[in-house]
N, C-alpha and C. Protein backbone atom coordinates (compact mmCIF):
# COMPACT_ATOMS: atom_id res chain seq x y z
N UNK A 1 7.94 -0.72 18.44
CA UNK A 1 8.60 -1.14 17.22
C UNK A 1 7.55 -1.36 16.13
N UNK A 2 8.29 -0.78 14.88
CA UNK A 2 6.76 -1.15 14.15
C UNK A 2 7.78 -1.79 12.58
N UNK A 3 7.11 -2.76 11.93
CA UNK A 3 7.86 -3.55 11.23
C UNK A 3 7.01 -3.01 9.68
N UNK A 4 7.40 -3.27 8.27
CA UNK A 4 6.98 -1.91 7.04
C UNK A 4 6.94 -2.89 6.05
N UNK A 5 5.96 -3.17 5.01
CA UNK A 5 5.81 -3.99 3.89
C UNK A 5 5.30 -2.93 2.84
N UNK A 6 6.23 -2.13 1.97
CA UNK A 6 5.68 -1.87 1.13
C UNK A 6 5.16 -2.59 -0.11
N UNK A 7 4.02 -2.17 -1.15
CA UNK A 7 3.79 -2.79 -2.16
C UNK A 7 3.05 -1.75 -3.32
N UNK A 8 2.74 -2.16 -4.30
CA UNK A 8 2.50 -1.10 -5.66
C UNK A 8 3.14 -0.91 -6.35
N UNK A 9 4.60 -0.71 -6.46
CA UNK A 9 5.88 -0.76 -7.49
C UNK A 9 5.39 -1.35 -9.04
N UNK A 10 5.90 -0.66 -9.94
CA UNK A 10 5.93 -1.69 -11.05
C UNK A 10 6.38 -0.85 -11.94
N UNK A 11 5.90 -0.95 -13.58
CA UNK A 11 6.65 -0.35 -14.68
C UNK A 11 5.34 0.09 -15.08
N UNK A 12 5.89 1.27 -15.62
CA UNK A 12 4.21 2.38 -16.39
C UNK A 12 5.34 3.28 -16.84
N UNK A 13 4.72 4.01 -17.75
CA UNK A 13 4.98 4.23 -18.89
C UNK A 13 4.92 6.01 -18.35
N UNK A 14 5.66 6.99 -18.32
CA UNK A 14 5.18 8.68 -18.37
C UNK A 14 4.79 8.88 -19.02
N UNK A 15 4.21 9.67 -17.18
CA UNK A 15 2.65 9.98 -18.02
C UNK A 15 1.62 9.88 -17.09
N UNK A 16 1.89 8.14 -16.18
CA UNK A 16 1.23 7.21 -15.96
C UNK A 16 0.99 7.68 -14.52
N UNK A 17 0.26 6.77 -13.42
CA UNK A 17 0.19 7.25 -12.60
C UNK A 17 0.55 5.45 -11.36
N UNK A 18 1.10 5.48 -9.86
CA UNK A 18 1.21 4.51 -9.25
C UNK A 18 0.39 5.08 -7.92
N UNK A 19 0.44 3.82 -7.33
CA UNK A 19 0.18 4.45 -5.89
C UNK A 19 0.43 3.17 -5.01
N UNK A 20 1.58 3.37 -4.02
CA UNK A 20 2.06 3.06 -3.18
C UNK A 20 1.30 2.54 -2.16
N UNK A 21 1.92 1.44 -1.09
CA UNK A 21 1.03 1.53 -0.36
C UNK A 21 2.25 0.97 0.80
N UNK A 22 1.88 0.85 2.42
CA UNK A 22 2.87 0.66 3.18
C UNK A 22 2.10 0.18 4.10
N UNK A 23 2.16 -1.26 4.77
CA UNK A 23 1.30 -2.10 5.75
C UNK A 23 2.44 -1.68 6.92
N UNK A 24 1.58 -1.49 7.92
CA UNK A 24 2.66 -1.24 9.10
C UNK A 24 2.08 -2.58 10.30
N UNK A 25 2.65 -3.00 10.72
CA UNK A 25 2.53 -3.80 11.92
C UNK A 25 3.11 -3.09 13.27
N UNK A 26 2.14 -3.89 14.48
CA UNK A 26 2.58 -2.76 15.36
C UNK A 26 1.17 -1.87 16.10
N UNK A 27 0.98 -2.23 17.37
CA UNK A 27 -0.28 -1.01 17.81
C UNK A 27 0.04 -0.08 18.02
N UNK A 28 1.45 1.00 17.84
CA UNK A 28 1.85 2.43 18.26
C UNK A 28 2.22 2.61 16.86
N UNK A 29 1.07 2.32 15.53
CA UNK A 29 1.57 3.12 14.64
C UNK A 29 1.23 4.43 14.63
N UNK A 30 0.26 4.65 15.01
CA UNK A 30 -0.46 5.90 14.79
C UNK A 30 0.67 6.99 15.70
N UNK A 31 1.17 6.41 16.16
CA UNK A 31 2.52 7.92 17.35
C UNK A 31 3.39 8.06 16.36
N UNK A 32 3.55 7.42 15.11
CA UNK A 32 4.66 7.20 14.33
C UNK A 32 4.84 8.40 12.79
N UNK A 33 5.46 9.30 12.65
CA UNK A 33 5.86 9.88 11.47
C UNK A 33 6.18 9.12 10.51
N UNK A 34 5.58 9.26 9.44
CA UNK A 34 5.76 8.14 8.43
C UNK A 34 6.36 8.82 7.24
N UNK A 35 7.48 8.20 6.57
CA UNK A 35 7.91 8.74 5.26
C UNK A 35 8.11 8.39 4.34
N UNK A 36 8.60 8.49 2.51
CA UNK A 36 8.35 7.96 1.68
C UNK A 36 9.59 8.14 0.94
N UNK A 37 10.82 8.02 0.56
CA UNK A 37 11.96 7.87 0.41
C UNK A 37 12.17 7.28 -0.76
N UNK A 38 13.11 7.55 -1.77
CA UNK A 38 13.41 6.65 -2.91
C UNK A 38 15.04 7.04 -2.95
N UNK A 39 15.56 5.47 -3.33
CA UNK A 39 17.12 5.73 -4.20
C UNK A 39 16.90 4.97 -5.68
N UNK A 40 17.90 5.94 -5.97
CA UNK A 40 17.86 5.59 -7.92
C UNK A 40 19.19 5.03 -8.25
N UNK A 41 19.15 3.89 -9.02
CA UNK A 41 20.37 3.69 -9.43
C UNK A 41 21.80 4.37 -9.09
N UNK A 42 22.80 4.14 -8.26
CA UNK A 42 24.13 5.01 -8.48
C UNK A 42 23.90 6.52 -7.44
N UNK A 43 22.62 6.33 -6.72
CA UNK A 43 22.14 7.65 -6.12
C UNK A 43 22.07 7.50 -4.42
N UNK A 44 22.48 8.51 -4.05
CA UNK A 44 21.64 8.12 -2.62
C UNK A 44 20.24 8.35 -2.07
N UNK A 45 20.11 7.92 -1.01
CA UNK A 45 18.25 7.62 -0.63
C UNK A 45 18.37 8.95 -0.27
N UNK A 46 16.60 9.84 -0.68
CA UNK A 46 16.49 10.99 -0.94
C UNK A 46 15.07 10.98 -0.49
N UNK A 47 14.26 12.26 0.08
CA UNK A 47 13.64 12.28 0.81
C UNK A 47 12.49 12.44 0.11
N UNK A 48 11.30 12.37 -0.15
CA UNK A 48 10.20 12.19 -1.09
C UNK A 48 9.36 13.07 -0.08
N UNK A 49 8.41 12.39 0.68
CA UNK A 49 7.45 12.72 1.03
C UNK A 49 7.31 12.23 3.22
N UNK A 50 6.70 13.20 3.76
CA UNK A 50 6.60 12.65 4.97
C UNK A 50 4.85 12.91 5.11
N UNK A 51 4.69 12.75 6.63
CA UNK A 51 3.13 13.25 7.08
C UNK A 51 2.97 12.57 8.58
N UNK A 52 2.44 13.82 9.36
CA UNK A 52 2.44 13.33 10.64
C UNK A 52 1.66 12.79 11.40
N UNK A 53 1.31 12.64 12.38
CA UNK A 53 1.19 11.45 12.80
C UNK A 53 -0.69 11.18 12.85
N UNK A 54 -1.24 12.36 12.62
CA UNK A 54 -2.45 12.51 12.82
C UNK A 54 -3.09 12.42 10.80
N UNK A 55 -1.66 12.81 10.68
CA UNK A 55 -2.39 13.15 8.81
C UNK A 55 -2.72 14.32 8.61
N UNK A 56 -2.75 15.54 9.55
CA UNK A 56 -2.44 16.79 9.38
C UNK A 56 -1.57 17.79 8.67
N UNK A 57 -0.88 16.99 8.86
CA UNK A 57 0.63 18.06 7.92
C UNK A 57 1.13 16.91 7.11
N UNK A 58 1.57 17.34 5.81
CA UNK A 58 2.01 16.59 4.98
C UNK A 58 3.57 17.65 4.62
N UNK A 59 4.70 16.88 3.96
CA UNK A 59 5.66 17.31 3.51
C UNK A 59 6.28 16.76 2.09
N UNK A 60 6.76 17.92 0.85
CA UNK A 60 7.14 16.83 0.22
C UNK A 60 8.68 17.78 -0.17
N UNK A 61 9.15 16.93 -1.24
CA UNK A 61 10.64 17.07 -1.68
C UNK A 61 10.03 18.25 -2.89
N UNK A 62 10.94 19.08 -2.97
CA UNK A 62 10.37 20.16 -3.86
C UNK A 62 10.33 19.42 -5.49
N UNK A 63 11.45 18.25 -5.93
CA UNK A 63 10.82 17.75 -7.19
C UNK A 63 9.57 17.29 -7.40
N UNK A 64 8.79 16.69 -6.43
CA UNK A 64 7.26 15.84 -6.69
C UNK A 64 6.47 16.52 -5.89
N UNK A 65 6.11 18.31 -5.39
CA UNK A 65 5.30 18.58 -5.48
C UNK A 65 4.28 19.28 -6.23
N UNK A 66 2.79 18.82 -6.14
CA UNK A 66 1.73 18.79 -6.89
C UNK A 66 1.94 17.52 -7.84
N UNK A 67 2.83 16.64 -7.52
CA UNK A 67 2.84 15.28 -8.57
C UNK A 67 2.40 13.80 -7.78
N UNK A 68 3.06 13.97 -6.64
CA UNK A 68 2.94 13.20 -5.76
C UNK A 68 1.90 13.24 -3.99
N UNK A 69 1.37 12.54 -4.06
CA UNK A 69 0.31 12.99 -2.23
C UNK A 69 0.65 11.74 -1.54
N UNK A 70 0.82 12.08 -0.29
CA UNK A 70 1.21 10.72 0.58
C UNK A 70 -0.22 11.03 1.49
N UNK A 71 -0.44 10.17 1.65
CA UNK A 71 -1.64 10.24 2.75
C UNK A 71 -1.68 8.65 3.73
N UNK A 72 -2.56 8.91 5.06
CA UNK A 72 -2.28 7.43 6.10
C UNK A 72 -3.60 7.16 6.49
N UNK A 73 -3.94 6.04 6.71
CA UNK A 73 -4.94 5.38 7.43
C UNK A 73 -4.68 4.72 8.84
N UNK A 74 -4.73 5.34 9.88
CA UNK A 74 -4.40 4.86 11.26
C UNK A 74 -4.71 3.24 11.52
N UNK A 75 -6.64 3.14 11.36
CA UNK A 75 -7.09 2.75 11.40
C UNK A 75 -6.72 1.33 11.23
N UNK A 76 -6.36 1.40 9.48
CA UNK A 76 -5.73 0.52 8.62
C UNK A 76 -4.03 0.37 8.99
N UNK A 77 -3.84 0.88 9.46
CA UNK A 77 -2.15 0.93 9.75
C UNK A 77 -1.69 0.72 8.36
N UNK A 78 -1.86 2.01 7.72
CA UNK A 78 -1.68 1.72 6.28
C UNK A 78 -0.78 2.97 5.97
N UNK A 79 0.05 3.66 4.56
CA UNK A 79 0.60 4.61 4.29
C UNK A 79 0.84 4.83 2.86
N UNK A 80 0.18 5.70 2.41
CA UNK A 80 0.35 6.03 0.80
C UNK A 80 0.91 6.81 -0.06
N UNK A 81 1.02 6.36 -1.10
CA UNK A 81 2.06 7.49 -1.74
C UNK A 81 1.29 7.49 -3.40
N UNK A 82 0.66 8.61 -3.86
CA UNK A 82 0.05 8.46 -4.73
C UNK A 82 0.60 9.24 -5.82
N UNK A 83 1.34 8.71 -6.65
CA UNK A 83 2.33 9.01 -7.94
C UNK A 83 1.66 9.46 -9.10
N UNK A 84 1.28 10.91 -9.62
CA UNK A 84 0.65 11.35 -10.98
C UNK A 84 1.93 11.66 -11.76
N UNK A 85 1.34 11.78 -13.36
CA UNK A 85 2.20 12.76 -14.21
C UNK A 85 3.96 12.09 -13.54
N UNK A 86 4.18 10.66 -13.85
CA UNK A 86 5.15 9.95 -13.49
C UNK A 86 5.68 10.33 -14.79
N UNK A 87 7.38 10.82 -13.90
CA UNK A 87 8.36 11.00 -15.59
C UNK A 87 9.80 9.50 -15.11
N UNK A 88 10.48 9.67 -16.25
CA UNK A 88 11.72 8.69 -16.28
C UNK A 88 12.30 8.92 -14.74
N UNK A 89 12.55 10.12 -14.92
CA UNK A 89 13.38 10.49 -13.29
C UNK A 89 12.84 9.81 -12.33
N UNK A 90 11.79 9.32 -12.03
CA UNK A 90 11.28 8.78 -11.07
C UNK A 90 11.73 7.72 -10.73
N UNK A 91 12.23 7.20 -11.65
CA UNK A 91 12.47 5.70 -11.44
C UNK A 91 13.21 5.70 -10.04
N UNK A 92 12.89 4.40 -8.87
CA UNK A 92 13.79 4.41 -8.25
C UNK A 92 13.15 3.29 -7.55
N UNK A 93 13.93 3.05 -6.53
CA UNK A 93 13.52 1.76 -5.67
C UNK A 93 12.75 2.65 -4.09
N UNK A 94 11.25 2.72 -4.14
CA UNK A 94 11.16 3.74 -3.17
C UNK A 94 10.66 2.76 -1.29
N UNK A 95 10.79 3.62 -0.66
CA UNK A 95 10.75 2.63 0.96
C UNK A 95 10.08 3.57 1.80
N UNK A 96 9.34 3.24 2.67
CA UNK A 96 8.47 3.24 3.43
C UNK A 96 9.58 3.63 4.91
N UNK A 97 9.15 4.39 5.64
CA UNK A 97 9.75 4.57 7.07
C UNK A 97 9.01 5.17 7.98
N UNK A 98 9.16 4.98 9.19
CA UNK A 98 8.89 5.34 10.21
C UNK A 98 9.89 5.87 11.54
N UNK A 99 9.45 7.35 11.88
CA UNK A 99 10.15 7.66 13.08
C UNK A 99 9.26 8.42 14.20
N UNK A 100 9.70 9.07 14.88
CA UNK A 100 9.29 9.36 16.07
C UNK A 100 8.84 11.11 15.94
N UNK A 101 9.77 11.82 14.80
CA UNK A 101 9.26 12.68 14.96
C UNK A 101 9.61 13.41 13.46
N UNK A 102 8.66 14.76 13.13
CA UNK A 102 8.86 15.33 11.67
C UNK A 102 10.54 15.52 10.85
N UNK A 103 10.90 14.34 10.28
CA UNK A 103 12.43 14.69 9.44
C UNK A 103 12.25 14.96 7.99
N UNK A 104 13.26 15.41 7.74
CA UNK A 104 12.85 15.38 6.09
C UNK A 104 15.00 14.36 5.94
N UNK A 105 15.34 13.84 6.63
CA UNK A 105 16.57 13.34 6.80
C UNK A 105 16.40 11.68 7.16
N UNK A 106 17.02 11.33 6.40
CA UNK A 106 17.05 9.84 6.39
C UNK A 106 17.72 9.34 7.84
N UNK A 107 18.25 9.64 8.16
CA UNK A 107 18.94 9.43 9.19
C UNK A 107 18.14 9.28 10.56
N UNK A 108 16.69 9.94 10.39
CA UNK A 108 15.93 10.22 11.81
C UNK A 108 15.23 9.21 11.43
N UNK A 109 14.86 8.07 10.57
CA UNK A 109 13.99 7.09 10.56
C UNK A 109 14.84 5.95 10.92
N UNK A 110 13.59 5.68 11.91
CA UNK A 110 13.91 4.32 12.64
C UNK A 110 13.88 2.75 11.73
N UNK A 111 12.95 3.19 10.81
CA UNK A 111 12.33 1.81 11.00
C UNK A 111 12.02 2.07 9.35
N UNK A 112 12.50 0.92 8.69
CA UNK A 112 12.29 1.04 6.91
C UNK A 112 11.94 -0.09 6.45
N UNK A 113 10.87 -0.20 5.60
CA UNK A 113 10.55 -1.63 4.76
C UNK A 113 11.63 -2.03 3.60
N UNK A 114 11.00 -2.82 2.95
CA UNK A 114 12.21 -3.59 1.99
C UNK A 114 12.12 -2.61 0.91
N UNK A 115 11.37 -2.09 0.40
CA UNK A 115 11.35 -0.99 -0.76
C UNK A 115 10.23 -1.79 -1.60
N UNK A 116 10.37 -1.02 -2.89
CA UNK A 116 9.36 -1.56 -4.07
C UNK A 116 9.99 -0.57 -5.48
N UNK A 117 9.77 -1.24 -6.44
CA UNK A 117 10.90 -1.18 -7.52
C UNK A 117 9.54 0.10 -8.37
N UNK A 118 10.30 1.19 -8.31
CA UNK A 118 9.03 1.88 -9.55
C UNK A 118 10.19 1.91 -10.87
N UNK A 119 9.66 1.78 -12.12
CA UNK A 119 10.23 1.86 -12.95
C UNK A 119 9.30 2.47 -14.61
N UNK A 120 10.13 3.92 -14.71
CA UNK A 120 9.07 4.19 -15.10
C UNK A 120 9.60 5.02 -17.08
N UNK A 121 8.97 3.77 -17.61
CA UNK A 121 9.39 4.16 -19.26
C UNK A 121 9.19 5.50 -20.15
N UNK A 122 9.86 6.00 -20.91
CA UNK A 122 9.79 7.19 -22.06
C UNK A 122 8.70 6.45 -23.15
C-alpha cells in the first residue's frame, strides 16, 4: 500500500511554468506505476502523464506533450510533474496515483493523493 501527498499547485500566469511534486510513503514504491491526472472544473479526471516503474518509459496525454515531463526519484520516493509554456486550459485540480501496472485509464490506479489546485491566469 502506498499512501500520496501531492504539493506545488498554485496560480501563475501563461506562459509560466510549475512543477509538481508527489511524496509517496511506503517501501514498495519503486514496483509502483506512477501517474499524473488532472480534473477541471465541470470535467472529468483525465489522464496527463504516467512513467514506469524504473523511470524508463514515460507517457503523456497528447495535449501536454513537449509541455509537460513527469519524472521519479525511487530513492526519494518522490514523483514529478514539470509544467512549461502553462496556458488557461490547464487549469485544473491535478493528483498523483499509483498502480501496479502501465494505464493511461483512471480506473487502473489504485492509490490517489488529495490533488493540488493549478490555476493558471490569461
Amino acid at each position: 500500500q502506498v499512501q500520496l501527498v501531492e504539493s506545488g499547485g498554485g496560480l501563475v500566469q501563461a506562459g509560466g511554468s510549475l512543477r509538481l511534486s508527489c511524496a509517496a510513503s511506503g517501501r514498495t514504491f519503486s514496483s509502483y506505476v506512477m501517474g499524473w491526472f488532472r480534473q477541471a472544473l465541470g470535467k472529468e479526471r483525465e489522464f496527463v502523464a504516467a512513467i514506469s516503474t524504473s523511470g524508463a518509459n514515460t507517457f503523456y496525454a497528447d495535449s501536454v506533450k513537449g509541455q509537460f515531463t513527469i519524472s521519479r526519484d525511487n530513492a526519494k520516493r518522490m514523483v514529478y510533474l514539470q509544467m512549461n509554456s502553462l496556458k488557461p486550459e490547464d487549469t485544473a485540480v491535478y493528483y498523483c496515483a499509483a498502480t501496479n501496472a502501465i494505464s493511461l485509464r483512471t480506473s487502473r490506479y489504485d492509490y490517489w493523493g488529495q490533488g493540488t489546485q493549478v490555476t493558471v491566469t490569461s
